[in-house]
N, C-alpha and C. Protein backbone atom coordinates (compact mmCIF):
# COMPACT_ATOMS: atom_id res chain seq x y z
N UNK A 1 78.18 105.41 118.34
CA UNK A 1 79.56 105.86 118.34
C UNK A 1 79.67 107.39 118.36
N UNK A 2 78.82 107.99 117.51
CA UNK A 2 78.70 109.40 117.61
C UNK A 2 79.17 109.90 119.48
N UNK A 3 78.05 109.48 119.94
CA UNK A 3 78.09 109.98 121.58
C UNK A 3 79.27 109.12 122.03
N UNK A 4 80.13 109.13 121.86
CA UNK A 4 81.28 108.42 122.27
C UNK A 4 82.19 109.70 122.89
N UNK A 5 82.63 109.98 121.92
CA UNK A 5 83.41 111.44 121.80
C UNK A 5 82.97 112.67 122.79
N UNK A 6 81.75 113.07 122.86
CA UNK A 6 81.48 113.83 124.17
C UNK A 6 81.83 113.56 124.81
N UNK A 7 81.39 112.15 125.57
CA UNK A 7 81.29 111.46 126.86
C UNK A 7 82.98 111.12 127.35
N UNK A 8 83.77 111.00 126.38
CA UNK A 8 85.25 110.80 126.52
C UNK A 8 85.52 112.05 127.07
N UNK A 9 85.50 113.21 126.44
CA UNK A 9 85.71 114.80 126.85
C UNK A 9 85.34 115.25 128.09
N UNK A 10 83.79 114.69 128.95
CA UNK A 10 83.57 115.06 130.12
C UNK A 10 84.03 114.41 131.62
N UNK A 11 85.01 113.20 131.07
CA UNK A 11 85.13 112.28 132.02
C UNK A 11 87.03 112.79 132.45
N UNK A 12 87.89 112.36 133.43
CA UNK A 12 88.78 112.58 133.80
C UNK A 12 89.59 111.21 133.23
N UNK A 13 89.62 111.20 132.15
CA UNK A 13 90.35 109.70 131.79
C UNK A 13 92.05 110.49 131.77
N UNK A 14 92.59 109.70 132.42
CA UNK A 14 94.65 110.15 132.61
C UNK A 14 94.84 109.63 131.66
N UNK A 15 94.55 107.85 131.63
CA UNK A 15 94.86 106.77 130.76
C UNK A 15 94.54 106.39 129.33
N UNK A 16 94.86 106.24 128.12
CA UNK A 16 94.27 105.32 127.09
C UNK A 16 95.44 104.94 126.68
N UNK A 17 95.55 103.06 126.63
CA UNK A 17 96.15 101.94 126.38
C UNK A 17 95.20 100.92 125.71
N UNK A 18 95.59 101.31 124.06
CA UNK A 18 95.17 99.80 123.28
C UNK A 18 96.44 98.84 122.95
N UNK A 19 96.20 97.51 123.50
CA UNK A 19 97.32 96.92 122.84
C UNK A 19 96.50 95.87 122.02
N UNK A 20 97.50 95.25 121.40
CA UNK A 20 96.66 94.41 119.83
C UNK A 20 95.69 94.79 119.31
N UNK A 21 95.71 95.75 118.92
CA UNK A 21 94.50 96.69 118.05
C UNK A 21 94.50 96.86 116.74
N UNK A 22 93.40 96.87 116.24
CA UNK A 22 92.81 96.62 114.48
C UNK A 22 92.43 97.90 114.49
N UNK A 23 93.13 98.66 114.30
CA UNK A 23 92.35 99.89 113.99
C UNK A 23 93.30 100.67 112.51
N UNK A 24 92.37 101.25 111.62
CA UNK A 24 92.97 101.79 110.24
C UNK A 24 92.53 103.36 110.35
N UNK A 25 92.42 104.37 109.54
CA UNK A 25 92.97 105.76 108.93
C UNK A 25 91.15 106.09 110.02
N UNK A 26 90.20 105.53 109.27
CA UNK A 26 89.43 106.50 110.07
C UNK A 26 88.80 106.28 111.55
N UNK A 27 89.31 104.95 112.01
CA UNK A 27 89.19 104.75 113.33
C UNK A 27 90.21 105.63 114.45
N UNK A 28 91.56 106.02 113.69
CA UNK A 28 92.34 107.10 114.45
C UNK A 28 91.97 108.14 114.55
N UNK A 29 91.26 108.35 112.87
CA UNK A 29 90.52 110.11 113.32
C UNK A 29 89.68 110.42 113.98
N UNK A 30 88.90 109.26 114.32
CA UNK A 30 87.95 109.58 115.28
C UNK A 30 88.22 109.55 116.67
N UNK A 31 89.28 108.48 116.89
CA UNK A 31 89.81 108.71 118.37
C UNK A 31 90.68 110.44 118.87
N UNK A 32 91.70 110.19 117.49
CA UNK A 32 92.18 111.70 117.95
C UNK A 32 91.10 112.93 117.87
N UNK A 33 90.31 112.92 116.85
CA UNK A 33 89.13 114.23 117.18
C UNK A 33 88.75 114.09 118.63
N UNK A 34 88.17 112.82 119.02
CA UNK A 34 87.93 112.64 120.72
C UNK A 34 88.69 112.87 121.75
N UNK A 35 90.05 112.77 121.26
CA UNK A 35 90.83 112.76 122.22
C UNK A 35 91.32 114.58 122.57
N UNK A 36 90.90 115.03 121.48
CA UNK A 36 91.25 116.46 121.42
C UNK A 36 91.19 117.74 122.33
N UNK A 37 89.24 117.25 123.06
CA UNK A 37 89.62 117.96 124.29
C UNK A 37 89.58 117.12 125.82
N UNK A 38 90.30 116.43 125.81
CA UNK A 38 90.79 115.65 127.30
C UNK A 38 91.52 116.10 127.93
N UNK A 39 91.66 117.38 128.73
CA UNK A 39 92.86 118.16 129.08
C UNK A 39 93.55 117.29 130.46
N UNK A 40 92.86 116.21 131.27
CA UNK A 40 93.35 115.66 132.09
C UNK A 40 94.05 114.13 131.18
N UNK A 41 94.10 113.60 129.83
CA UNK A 41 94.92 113.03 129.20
C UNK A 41 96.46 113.04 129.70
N UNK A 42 97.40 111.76 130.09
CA UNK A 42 98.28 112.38 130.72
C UNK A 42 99.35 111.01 129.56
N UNK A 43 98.76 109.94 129.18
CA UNK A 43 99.42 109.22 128.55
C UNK A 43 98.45 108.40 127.22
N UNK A 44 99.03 108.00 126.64
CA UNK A 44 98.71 107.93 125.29
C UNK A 44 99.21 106.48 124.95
N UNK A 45 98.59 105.32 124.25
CA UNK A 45 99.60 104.18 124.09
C UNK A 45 98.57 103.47 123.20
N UNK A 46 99.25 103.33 121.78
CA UNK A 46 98.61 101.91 121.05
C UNK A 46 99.35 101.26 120.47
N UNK A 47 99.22 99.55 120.40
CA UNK A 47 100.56 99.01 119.54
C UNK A 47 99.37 98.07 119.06
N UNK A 48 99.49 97.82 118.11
CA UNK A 48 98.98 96.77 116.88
C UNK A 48 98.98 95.11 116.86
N UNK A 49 98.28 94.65 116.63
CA UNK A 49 98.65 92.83 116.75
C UNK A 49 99.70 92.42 115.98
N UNK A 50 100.17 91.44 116.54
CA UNK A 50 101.28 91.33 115.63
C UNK A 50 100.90 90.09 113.80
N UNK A 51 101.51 90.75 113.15
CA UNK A 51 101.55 90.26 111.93
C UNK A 51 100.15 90.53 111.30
N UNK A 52 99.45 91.90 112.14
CA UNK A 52 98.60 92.19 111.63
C UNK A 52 98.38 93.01 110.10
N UNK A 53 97.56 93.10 109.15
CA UNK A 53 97.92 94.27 108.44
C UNK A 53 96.69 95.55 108.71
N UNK A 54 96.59 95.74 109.97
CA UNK A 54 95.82 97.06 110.27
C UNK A 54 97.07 97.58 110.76
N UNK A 55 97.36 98.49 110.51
CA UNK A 55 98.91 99.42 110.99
C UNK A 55 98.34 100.70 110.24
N UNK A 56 98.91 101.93 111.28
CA UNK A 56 98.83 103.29 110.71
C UNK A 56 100.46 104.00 110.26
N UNK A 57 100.19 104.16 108.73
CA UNK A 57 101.53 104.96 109.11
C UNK A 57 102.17 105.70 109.52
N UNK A 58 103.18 106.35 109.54
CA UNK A 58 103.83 107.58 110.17
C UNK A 58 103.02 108.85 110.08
N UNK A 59 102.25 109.08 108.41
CA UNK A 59 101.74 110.14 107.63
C UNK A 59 100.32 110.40 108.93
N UNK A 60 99.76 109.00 108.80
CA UNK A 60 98.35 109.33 109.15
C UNK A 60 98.51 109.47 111.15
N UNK A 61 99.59 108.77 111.40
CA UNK A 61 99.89 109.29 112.94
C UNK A 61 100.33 110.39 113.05
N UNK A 62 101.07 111.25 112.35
CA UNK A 62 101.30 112.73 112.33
C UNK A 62 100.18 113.66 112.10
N UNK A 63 99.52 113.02 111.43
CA UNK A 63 98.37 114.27 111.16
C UNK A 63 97.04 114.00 112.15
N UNK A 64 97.24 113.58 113.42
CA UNK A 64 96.78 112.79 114.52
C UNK A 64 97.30 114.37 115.52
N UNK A 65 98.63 114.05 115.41
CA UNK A 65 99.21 114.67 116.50
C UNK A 65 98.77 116.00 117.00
N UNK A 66 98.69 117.04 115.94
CA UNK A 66 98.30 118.29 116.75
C UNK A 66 96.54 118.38 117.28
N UNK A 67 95.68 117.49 116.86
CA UNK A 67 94.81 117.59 117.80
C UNK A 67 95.07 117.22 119.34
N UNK A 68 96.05 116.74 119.63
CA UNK A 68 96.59 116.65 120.83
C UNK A 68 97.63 117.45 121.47
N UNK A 69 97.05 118.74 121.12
CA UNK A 69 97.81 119.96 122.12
C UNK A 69 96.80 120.20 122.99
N UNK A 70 95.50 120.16 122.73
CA UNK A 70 94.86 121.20 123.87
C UNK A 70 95.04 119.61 125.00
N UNK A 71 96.04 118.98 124.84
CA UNK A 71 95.66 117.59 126.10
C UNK A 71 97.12 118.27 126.67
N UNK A 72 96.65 119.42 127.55
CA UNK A 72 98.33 119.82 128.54
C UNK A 72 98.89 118.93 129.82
N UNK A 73 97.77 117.87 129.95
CA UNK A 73 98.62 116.76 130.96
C UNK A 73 99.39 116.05 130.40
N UNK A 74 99.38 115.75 128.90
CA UNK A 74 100.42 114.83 128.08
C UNK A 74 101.41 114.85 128.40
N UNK A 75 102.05 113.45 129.39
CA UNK A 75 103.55 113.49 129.41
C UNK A 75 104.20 111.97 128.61
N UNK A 76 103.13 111.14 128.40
CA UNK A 76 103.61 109.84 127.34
C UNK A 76 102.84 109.86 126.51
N UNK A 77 103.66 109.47 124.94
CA UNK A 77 102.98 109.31 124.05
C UNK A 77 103.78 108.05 123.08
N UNK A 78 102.98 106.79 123.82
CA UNK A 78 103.72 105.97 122.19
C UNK A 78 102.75 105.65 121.61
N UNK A 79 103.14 105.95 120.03
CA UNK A 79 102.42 105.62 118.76
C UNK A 79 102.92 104.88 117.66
């Protein structure tokens, strides 16, 4: 998983779409640290399973967010 995060950074990904996803506090930090320098990032999208209890709250999706400035293709972001 370590080498995950480089390899995300050198590639031209526009796209990342999780839907029904289990993911909690430090599976986001690691995506947003990764996602941090993707400057061709152009949309952003995860929604949760339903009646799941992996959900992030507002707190830990905000403190997500500003590693996603240096992504200047960002024009969607649902979280």
């Amino acid at each position: 998983a370590d080498k995950w995060g480089p390899a995300m950074k050198k590639n031209s990904i526009t796209e990342w779409e999780m839907e029904g996803c289990y993911m909690r506090a430090p599976e986001a930090n690691y995506l947003f640290n990764a996602f941090q320098g993707m400057n061709s990032l152009e949309k952003l999208y995860f929604s949760y399973a339903d009646g799941s209890d992996y959900y992030l709250d507002d707190g830990i999706m905000a403190r997500g967010i500003p590693s996603l400035a240096a992504c200047t293709a960002m024009r969607d972001l649902d979280l």
